[in-house]
Protein backbone atom coordinates (compact mmCIF):
# COMPACT_ATOMS: atom_id res chain seq x y z
CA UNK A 1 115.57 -37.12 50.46
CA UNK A 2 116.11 -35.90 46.71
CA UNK A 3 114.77 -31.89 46.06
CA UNK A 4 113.60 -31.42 43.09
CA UNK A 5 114.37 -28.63 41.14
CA UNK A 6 111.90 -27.87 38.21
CA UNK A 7 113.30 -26.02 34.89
CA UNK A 8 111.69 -22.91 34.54
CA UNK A 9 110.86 -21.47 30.71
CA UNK A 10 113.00 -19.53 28.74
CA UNK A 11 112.62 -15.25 29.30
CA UNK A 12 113.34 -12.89 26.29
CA UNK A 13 112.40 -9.13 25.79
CA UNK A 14 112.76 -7.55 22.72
CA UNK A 15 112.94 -3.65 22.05
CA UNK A 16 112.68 -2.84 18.37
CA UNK A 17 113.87 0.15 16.71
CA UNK A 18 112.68 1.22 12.88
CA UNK A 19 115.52 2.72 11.07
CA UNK A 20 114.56 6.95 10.53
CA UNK A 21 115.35 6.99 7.07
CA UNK A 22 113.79 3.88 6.03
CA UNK A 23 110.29 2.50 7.09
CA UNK A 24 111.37 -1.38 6.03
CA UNK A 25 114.55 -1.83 8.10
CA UNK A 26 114.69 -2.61 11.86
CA UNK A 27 117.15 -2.86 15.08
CA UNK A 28 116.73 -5.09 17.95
CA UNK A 29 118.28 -5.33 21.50
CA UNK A 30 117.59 -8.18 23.11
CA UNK A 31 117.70 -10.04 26.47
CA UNK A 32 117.93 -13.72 27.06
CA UNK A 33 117.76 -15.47 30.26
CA UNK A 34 117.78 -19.31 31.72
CA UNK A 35 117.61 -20.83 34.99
CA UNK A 36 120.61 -23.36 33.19
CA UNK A 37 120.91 -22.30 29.73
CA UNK A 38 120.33 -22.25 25.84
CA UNK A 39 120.13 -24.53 23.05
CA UNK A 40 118.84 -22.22 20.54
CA UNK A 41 117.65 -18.40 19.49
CA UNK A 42 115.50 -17.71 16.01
CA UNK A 43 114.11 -14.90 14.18
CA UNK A 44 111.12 -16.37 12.69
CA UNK A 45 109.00 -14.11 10.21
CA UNK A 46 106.00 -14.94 7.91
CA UNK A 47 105.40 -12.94 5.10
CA UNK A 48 101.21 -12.78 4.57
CA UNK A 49 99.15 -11.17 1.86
CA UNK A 50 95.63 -10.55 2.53
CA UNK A 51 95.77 -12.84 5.23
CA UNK A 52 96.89 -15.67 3.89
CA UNK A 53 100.69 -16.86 4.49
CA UNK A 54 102.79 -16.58 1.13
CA UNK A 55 105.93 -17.98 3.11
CA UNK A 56 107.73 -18.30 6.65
CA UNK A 57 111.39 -18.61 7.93
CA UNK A 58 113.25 -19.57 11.06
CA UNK A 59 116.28 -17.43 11.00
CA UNK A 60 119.22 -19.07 13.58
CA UNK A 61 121.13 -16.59 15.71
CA UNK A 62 124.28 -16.92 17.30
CA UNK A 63 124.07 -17.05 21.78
CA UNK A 64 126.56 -18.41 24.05
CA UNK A 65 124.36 -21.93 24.75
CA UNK A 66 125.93 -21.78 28.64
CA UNK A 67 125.63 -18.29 29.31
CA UNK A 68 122.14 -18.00 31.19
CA UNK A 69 121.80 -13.82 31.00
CA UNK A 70 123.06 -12.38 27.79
CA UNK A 71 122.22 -9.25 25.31
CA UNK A 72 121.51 -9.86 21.74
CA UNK A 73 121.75 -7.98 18.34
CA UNK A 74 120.08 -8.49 15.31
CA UNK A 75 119.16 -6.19 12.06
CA UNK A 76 116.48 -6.83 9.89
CA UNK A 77 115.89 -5.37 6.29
CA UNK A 78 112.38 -6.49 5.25
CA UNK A 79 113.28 -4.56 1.74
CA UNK A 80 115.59 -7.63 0.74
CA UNK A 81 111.99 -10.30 0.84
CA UNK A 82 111.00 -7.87 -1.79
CA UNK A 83 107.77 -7.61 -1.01
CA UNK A 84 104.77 -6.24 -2.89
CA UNK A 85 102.34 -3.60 -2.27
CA UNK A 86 100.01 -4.98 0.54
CA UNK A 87 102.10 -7.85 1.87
CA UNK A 88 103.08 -7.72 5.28
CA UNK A 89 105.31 -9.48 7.94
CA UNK A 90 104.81 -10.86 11.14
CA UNK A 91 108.06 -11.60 13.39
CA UNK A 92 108.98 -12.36 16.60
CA UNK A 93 112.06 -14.29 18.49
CA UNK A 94 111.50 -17.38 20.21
CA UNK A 95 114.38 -18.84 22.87
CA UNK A 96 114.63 -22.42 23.84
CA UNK A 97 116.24 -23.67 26.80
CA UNK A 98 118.18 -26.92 27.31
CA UNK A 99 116.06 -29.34 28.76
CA UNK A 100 117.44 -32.12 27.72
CA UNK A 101 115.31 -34.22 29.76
CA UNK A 102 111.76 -33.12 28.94
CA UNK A 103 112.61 -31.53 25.49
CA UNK A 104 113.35 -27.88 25.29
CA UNK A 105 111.05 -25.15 26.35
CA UNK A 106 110.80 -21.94 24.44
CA UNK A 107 109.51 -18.82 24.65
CA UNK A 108 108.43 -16.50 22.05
CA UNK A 109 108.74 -12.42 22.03
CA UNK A 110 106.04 -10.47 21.09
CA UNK A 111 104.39 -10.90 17.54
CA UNK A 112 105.41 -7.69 15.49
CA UNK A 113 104.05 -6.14 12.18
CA UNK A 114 105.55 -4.70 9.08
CA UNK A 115 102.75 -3.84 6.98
CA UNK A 116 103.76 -2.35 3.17
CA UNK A 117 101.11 -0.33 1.34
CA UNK A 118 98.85 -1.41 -1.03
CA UNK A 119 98.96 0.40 -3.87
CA UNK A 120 95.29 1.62 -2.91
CA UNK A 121 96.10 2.46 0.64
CA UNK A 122 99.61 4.59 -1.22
CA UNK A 123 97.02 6.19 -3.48
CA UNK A 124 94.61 7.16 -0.85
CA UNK A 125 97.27 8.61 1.15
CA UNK A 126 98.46 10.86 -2.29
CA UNK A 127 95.42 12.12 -2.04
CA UNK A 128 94.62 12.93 1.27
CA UNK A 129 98.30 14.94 1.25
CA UNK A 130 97.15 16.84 -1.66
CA UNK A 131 93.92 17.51 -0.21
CA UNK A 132 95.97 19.08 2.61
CA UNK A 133 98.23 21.19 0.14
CA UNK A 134 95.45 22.38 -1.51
CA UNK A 135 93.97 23.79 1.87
CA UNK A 136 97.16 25.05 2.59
CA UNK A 137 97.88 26.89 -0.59
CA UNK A 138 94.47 28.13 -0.51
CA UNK A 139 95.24 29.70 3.31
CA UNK A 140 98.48 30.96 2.03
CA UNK A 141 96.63 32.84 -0.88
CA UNK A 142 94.04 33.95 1.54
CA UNK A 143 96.76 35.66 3.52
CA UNK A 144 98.50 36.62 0.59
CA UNK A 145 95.49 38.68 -0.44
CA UNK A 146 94.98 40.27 3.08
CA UNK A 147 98.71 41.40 2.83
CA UNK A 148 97.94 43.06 -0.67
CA UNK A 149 95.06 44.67 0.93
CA UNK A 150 96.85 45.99 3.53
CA UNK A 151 99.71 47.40 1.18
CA UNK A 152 97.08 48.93 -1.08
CA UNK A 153 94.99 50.78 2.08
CA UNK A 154 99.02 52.12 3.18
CA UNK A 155 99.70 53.45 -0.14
CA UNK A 156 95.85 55.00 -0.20
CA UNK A 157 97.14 56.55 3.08
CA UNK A 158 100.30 57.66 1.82
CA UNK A 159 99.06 59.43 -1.15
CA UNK A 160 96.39 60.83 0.80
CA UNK A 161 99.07 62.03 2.85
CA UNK A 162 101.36 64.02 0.38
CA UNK A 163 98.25 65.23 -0.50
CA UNK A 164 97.29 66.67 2.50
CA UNK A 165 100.73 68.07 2.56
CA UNK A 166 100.98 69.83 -0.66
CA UNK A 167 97.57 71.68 0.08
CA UNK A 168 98.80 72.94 3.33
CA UNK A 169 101.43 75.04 2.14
């Protein structure tokens, strides 16, 4: 009696970090795993605008092919596709394993979003931080005017005061 033993798909989990000084570049630790090992490991992105897909790429990374648990790096800098206000970018990483017999299986991370401004949606947000300055000026003044208030009724007071003072003796 032969067993069996089926090939099982591909695992991969992905943790992305964004970089805290810039909103376009991005760190990834990944996690690769095979009941018998690798052929392959990509970083595919698609750049889109409005939608529509302006262009894609398969990006190879380097794996040990017949090591079947293993940690991956990668860095991203979406500001080097030099994109244009509105485009975005969809990415993921996709293992495959090393079926040789049935063709490889793969499996893909989850689908992730870059999304840069439009120059509408940049304009709109302009606005709605001067909006808030504006209220916040106009709370500072507000206080500002109290304060003065306050000083002018404590020099009223302090006059008054002296006054009281000099007709006493």
């Amino acid at each position: 009696m032969i067993d069996v033993i089926a090939d099982n798909y591909p695992i991969i989990d992905v943790v992305a970090v964004n970089d805290s000084a810039f909103i376009d570049r991005f760190y990834f630790k990944g996690n690769i795993k095979d009941d018998y090992g690798f052929t392959q490991l990509q970083f595919v992105y698609t750049i889109k605008e409005n939608d529509e897909i302006v262009s894609s790429k398969k990006v190879d990374l380097p794996i040990e092919t017949d090591n079947i648990l293993q940690d991956f790096y990668h860095y991203f800098d979406a500001q080097t596709l030099q994109l244009s206000a509105g485009q975005s970018i969809e990415y993921y990483f996709e293992v495959f394993d090393n079926d040789a017999i049935n063709g490889a299986k793969s499996s893909k991370s989850t689908l992730m979003e870059f999304h840069l401004p439009s120059l509408k949606e940049i304009e709109e947000q302009q606005n709605k931080s001067n909006l808030q300055t504006r209220k916040d000026i106009a709370e500072i003044l507000k206080d500002s005017e109290k304060i003065l208030q306050q000083i002018d009724d404590l020099k009223k007071k302090m006059v008054k005061n002296k006054f009281h003072q000099i007709k006493i003796k």
